[in-house]
N, C-alpha and C. Protein backbone atom coordinates (compact mmCIF):
# COMPACT_ATOMS: atom_id res chain seq x y z
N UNK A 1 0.83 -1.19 0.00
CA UNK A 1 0.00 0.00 0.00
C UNK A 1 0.87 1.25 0.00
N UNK A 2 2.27 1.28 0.49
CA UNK A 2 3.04 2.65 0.86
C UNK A 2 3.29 3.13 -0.90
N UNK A 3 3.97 1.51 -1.45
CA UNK A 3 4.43 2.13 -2.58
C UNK A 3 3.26 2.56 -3.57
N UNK A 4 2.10 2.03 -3.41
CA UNK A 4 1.02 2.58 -4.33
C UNK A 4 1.08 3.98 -3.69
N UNK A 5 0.56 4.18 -2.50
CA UNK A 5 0.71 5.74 -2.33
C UNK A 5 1.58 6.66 -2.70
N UNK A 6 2.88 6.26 -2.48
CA UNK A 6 4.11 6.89 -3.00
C UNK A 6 4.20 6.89 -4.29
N UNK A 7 3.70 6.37 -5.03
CA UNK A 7 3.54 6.13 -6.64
C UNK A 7 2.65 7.48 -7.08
N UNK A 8 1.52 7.18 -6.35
CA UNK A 8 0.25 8.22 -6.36
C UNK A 8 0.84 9.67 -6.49
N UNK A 9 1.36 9.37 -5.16
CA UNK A 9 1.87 11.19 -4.72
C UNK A 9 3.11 11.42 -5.80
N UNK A 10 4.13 10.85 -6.06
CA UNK A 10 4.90 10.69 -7.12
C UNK A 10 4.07 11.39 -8.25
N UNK A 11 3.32 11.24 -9.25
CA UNK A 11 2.31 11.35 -10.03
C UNK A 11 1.85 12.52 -9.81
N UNK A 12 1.47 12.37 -8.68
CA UNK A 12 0.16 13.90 -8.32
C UNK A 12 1.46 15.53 -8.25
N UNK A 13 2.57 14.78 -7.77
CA UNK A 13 3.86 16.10 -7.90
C UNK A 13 4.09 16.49 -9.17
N UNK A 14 4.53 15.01 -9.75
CA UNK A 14 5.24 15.38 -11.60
C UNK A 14 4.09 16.74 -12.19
N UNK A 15 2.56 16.19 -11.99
CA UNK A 15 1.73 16.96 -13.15
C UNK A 15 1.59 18.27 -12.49
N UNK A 16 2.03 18.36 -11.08
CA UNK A 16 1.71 19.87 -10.95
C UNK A 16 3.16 20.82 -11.71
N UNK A 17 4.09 19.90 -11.60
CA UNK A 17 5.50 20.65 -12.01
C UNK A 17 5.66 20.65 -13.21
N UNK A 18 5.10 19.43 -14.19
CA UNK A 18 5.37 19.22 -15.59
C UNK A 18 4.28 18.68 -16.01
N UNK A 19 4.16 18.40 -17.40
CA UNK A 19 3.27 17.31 -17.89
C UNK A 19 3.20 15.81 -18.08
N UNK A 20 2.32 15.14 -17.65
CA UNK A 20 2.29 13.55 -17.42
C UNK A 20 2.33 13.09 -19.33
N UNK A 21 3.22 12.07 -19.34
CA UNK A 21 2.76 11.77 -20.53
C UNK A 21 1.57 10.95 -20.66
N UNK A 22 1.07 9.95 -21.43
CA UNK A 22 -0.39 9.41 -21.80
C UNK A 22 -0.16 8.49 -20.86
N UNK A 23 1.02 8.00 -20.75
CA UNK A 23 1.29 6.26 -19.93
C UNK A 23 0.65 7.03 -18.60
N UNK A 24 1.58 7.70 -18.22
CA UNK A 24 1.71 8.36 -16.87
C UNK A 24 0.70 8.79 -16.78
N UNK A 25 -0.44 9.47 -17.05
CA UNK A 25 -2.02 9.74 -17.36
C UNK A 25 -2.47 8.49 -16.69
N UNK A 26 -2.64 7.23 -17.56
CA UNK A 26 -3.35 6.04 -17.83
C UNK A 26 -2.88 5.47 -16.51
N UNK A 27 -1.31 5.43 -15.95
CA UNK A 27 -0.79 4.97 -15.06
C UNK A 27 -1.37 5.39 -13.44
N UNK A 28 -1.57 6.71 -14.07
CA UNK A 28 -2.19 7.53 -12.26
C UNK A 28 -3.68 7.23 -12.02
N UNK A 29 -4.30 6.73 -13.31
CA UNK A 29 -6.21 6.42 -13.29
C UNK A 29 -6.05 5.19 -12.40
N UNK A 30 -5.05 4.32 -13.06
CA UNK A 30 -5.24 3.13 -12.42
C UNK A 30 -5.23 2.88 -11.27
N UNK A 31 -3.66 3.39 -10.93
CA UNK A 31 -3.47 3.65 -9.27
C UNK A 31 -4.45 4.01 -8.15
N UNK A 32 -4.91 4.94 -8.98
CA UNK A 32 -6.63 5.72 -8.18
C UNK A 32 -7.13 4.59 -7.88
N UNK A 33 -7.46 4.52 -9.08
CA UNK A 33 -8.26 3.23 -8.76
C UNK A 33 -8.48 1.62 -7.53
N UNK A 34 -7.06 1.62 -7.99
CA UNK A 34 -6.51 0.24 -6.63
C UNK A 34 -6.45 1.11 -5.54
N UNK A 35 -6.47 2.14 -5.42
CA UNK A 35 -6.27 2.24 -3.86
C UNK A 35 -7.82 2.90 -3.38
N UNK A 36 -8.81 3.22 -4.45
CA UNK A 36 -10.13 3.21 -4.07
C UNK A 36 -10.63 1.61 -3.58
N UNK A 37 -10.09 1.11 -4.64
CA UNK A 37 -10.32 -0.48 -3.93
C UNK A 37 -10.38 -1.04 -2.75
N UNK A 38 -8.87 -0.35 -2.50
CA UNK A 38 -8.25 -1.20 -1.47
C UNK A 38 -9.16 -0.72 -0.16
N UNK A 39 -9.14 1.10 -0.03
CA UNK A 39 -10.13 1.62 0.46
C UNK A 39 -11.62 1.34 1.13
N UNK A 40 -12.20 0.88 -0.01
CA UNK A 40 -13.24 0.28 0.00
C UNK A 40 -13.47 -1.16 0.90
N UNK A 41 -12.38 -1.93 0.46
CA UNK A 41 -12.51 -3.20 0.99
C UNK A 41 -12.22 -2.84 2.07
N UNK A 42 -11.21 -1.83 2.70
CA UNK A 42 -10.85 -2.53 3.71
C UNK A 42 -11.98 -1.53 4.97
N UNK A 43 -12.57 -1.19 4.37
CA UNK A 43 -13.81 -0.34 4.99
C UNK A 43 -14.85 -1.13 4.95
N UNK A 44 -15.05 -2.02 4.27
CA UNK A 44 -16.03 -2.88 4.41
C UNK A 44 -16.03 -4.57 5.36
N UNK A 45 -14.79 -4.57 5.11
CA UNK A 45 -14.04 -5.36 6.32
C UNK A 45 -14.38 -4.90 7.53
N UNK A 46 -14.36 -3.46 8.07
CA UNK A 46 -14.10 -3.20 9.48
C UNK A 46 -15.77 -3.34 9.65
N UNK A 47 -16.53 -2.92 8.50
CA UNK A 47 -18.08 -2.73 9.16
C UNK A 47 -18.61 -4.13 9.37
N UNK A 48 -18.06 -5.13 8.42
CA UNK A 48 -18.45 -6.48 8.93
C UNK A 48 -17.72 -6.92 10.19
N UNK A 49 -17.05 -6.33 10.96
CA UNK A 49 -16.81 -7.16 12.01
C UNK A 49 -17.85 -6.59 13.46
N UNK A 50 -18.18 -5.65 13.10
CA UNK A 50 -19.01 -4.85 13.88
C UNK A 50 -20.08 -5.41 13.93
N UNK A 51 -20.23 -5.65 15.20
CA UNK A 51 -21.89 -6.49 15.49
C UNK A 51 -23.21 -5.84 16.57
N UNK A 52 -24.11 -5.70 15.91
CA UNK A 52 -25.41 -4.89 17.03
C UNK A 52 -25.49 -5.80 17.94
N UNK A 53 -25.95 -4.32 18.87
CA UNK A 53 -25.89 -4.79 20.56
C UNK A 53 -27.04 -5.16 21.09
């Protein structure tokens, strides 16, 4: 997860300083993406362990 983030933020620096090329574009959607994932799951993990009282 660090290096996806660090990848992310990597990415999110380059395009404020320069321009991403298409890879690097296509490369940062994806990333978003897996770590919305990961996000997700692991948020949905914590609510399933949670049990009414």
């Amino acid at each position: 997860m660090d290096e996806l983030t660090n990848r992310i933020n990597y990415l999110y620096k380059k395009s404020k300083e320069d321009k991403l090329t298409e890879d690097e574009k296509t490369e940062q959607q994806e990333l978003k993406k897996k770590y919305l994932e990961n996000v997700k799951r692991n948020f949905k993990s914590q609510l399933d362990t949670i049990k009414k009282a």
